[in-house]
Protein backbone atom coordinates (compact mmCIF):
# COMPACT_ATOMS: atom_id res chain seq x y z
CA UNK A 1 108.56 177.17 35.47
CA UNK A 2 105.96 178.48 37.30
CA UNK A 3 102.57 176.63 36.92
CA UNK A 4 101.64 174.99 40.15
CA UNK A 5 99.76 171.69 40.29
CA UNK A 6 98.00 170.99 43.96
CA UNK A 7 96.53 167.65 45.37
CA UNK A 8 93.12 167.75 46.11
CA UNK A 9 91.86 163.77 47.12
CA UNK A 10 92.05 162.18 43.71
CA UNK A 11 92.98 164.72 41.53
CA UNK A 12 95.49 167.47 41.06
CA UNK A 13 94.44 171.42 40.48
CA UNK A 14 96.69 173.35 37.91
CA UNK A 15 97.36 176.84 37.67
CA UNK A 16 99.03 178.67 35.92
CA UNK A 17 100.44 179.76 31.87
CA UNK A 18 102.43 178.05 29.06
CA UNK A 19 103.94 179.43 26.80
CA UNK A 20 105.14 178.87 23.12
CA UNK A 21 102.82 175.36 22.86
CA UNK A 22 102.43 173.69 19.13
CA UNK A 23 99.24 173.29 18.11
CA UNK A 24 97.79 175.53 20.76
CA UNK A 25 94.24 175.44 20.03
CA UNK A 26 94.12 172.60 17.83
CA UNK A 27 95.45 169.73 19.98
CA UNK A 28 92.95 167.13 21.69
CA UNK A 29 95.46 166.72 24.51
CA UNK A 30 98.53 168.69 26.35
CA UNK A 31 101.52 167.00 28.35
CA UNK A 32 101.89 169.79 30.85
CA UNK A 33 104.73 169.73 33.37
CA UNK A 34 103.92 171.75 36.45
CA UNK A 35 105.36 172.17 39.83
CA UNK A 36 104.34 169.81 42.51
CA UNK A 37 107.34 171.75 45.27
CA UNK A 38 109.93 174.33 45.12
CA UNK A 39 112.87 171.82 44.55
CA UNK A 40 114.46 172.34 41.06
CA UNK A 41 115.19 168.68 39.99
CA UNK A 42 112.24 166.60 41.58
CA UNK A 43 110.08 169.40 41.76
CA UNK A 44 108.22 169.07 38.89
CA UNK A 45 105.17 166.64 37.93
CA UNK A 46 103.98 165.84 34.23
CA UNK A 47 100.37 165.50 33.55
CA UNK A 48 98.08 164.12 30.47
CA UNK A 49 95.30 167.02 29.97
CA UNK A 50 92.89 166.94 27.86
CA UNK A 51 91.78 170.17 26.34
CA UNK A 52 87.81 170.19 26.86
CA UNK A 53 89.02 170.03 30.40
CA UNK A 54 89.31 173.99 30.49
CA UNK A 55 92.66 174.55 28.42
CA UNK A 56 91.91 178.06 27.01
CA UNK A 57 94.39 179.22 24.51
CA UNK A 58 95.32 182.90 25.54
CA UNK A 59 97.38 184.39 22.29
CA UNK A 60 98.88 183.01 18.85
CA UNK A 61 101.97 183.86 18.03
CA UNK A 62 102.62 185.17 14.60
CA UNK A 63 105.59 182.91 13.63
CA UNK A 64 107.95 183.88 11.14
CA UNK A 65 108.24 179.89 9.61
CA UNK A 66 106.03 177.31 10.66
CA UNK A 67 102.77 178.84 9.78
CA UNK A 68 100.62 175.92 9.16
CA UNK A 69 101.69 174.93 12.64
CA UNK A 70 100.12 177.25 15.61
CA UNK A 71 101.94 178.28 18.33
CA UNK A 72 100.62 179.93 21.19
CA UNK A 73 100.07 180.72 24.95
CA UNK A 74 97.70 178.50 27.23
CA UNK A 75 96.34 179.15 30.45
CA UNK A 76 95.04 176.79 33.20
CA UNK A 77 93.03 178.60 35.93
CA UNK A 78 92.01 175.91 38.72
CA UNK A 79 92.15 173.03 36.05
CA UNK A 80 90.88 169.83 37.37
CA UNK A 81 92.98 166.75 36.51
CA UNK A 82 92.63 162.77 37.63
CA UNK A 83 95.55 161.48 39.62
CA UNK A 84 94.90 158.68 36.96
CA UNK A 85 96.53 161.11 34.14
CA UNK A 86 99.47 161.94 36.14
CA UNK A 87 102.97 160.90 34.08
CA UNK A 88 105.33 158.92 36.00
CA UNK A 89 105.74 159.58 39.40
CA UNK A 90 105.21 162.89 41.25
CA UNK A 91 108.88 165.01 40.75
CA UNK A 92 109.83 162.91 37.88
CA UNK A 93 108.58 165.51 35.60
CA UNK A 94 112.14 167.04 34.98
CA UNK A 95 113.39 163.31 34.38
CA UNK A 96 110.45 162.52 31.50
CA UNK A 97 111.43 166.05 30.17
CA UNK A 98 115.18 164.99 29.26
CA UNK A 99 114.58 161.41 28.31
CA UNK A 100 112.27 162.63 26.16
CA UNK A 101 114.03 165.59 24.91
CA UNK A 102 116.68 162.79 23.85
CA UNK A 103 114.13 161.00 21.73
CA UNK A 104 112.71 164.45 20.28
CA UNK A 105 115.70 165.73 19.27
CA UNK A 106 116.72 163.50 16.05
CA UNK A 107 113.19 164.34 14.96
CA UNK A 108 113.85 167.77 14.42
CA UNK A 109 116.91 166.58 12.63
CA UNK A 110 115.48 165.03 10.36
CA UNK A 111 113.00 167.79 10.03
CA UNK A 112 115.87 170.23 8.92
CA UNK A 113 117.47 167.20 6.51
CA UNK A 114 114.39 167.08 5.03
CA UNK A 115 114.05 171.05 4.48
CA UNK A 116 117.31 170.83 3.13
CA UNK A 117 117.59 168.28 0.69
CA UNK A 118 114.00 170.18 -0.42
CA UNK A 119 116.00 173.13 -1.08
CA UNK A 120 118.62 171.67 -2.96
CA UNK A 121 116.42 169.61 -4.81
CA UNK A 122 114.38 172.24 -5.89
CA UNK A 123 117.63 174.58 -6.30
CA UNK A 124 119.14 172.21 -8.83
CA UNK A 125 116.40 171.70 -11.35
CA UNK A 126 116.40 175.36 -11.53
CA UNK A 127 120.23 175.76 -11.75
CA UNK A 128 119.73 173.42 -14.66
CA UNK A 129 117.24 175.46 -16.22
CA UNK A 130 117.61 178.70 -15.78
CA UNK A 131 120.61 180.45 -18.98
CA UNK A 132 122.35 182.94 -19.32
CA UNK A 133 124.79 184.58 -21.90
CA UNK A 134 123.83 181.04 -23.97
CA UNK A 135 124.16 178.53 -21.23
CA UNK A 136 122.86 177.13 -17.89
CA UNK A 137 123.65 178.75 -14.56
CA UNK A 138 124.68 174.92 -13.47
CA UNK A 139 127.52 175.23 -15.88
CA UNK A 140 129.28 177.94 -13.71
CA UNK A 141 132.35 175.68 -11.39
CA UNK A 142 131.15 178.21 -8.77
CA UNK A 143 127.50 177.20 -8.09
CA UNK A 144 128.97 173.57 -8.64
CA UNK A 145 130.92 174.02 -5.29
CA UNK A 146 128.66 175.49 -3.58
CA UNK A 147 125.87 172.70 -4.37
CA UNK A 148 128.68 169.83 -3.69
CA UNK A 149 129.06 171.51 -0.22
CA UNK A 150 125.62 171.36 0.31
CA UNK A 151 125.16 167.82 -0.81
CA UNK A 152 128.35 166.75 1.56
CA UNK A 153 126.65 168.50 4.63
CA UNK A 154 123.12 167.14 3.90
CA UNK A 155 124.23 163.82 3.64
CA UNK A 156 126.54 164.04 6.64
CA UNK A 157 123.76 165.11 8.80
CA UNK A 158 121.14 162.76 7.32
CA UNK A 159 123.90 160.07 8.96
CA UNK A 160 124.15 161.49 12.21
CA UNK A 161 119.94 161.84 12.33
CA UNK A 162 120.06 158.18 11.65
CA UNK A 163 122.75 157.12 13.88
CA UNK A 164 120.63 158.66 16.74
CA UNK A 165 117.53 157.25 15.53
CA UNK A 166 119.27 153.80 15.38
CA UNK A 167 120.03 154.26 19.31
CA UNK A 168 116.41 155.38 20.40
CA UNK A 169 115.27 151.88 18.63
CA UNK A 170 117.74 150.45 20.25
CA UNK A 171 116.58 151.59 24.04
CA UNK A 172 119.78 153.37 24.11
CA UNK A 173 122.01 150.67 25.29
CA UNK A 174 125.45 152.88 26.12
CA UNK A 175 123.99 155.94 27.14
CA UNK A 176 125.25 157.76 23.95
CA UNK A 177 121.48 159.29 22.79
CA UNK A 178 121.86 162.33 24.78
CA UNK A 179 124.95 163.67 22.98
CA UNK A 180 123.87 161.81 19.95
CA UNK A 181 121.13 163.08 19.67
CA UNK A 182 122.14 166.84 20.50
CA UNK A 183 124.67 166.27 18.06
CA UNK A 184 121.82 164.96 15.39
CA UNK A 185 119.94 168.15 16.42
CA UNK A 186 122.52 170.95 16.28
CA UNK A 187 124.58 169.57 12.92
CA UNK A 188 121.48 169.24 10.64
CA UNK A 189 119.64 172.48 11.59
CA UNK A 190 122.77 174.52 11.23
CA UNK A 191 123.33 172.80 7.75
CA UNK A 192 119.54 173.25 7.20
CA UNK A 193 119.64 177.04 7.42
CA UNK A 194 122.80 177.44 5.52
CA UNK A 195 121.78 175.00 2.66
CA UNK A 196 118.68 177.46 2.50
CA UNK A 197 120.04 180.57 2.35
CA UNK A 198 122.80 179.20 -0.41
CA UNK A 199 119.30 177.94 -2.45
CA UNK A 200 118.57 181.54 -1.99
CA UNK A 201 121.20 182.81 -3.32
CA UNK A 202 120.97 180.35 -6.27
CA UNK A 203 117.61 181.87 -7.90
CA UNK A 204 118.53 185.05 -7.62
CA UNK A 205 115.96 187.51 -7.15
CA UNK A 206 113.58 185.29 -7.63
CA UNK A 207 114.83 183.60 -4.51
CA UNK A 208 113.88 186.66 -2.44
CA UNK A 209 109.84 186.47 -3.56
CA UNK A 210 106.98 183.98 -2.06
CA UNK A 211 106.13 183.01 -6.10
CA UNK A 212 109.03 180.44 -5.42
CA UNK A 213 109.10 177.87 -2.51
CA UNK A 214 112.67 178.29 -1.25
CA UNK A 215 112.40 181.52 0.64
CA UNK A 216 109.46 179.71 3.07
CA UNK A 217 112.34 176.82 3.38
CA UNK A 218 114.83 179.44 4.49
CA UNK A 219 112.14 180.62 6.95
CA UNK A 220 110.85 177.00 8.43
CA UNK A 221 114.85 176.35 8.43
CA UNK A 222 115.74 178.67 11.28
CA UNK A 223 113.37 177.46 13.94
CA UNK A 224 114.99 174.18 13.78
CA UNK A 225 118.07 175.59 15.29
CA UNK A 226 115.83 177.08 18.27
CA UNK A 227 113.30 174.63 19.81
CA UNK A 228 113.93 171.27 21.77
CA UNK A 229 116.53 173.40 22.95
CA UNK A 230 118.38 176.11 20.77
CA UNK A 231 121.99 174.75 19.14
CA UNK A 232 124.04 176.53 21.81
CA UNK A 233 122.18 174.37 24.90
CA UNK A 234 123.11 171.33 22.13
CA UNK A 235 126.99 172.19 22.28
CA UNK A 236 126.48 172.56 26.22
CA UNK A 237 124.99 168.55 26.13
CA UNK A 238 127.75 167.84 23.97
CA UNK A 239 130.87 168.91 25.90
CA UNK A 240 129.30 167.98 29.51
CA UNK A 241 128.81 164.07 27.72
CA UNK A 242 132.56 164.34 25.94
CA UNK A 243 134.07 165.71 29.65
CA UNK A 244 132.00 163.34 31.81
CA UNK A 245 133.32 160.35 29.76
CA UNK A 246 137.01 161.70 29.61
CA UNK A 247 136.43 161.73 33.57
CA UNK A 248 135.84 158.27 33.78
């Protein structure tokens, strides 16, 4: 991280890029973490900015899922912002980042159960429709497998996304959201982009084309298994939580 954020009397100046921000462009306000001192842990500050401020929005990224959703590179030259719209206290940026990366990370479970159970869905009522040599492609003990193992792992990860949901409501009262969470995170986006690419594989050829919906499913899949942390920083959370509690 290498935006800077400087006091100057009541308000802070920020300098400095961002890069890969939803809704670049389009958002009315930015939480920007920036770097108040060189420490790594309780050097960093989170801020409330509001975009008329002087956000400009230096490139879009052309994504290969998520279209409807921009993502994109921002720039703050000498951006003024009230003391008053500082988050927390100055160094607990990195702090706010995990807790909230605890609380964000179900929610892109869910996104991928969601994707998932879309693809299936929609896989299904074509498997039922679609013949061949005299009879539907659902009839072949083959596809059946494949849609029951798809089912299985949708439903197991819908549990887990609620499970970690359950312990955000609940303020976290154990300290198990972090690897719950991660957990939530990793399971369903992995199933996500496998259920996907099975639905694929269901239609055929018609799979591979934009006239049917799955193939954009396939694509939206994958980045849930990149951001709030990609699935291999998810296993990391995990083992650190499962060794730190074996510790004790």
């Amino acid at each position: 991280m290498t935006t800077r954020a400087r006091r100057d009397g009541d308000d802070w100046i920020l300098n400095g890029s961002k890069a890969w921000i939803t809704n670049a462009g389009i958002s009315d306000v930015y939480t920007v973490f920036a770097r108040t001192s060189d420490d790594r842990h309780t050097g960093i500050t989170a801020f409330l900015v509001e975009a008329d401020w002087g956000v400009q929005v230096e490139k879009l990224e052309h994504k290969l899922g998520i279209r409807s959703s921009p993502t994109g590179t921002i720039r703050l030259d000498g951006l003024r912002v009230p003391d008053t719209h500082r988050l927390g206290e100055v160094g607990q940026g990195f702090t706010i980042a995990m807790h909230t990366l605890d609380r964000s990370r179900p929610t892109v479970g869910a996104q991928a159960v969601g994707i998932a159970q879309g693809a299936l869905d929609y896989a299904i009522d074509y498997l039922n429709e679609r013949t061949t040599f005299g009879r539907p492609l659902s009839s072949n003990q083959g596809l059946q497998w494949m849609v029951a193992d798809a089912a299985m792992q949708i439903e197991a990860a819908r549990g887990l996304v609620y499970k970690a949901c359950a312990l955000a409501d609940e303020g976290d009262p154990d300290g198990q959201l972090s690897m719950t969470g991660a957990m939530a995170k990793c399971f369903a986006s992995d199933t996500a982009m496998k259920v996907t690419t099975d639905c694929v594989q269901f239609l055929g050829g018609y799979g591979y084309t934009n006239d049917f919906p799955i193939e954009r499913m396939m694509r939206d899949a994958k980045i849930t298994q990149i951001y709030e942390g990609t699935n291999q920083i998810q296993r990391i959370v995990i083992a650190k939580n499962l060794f730190a509690t074996s510790r004790s």
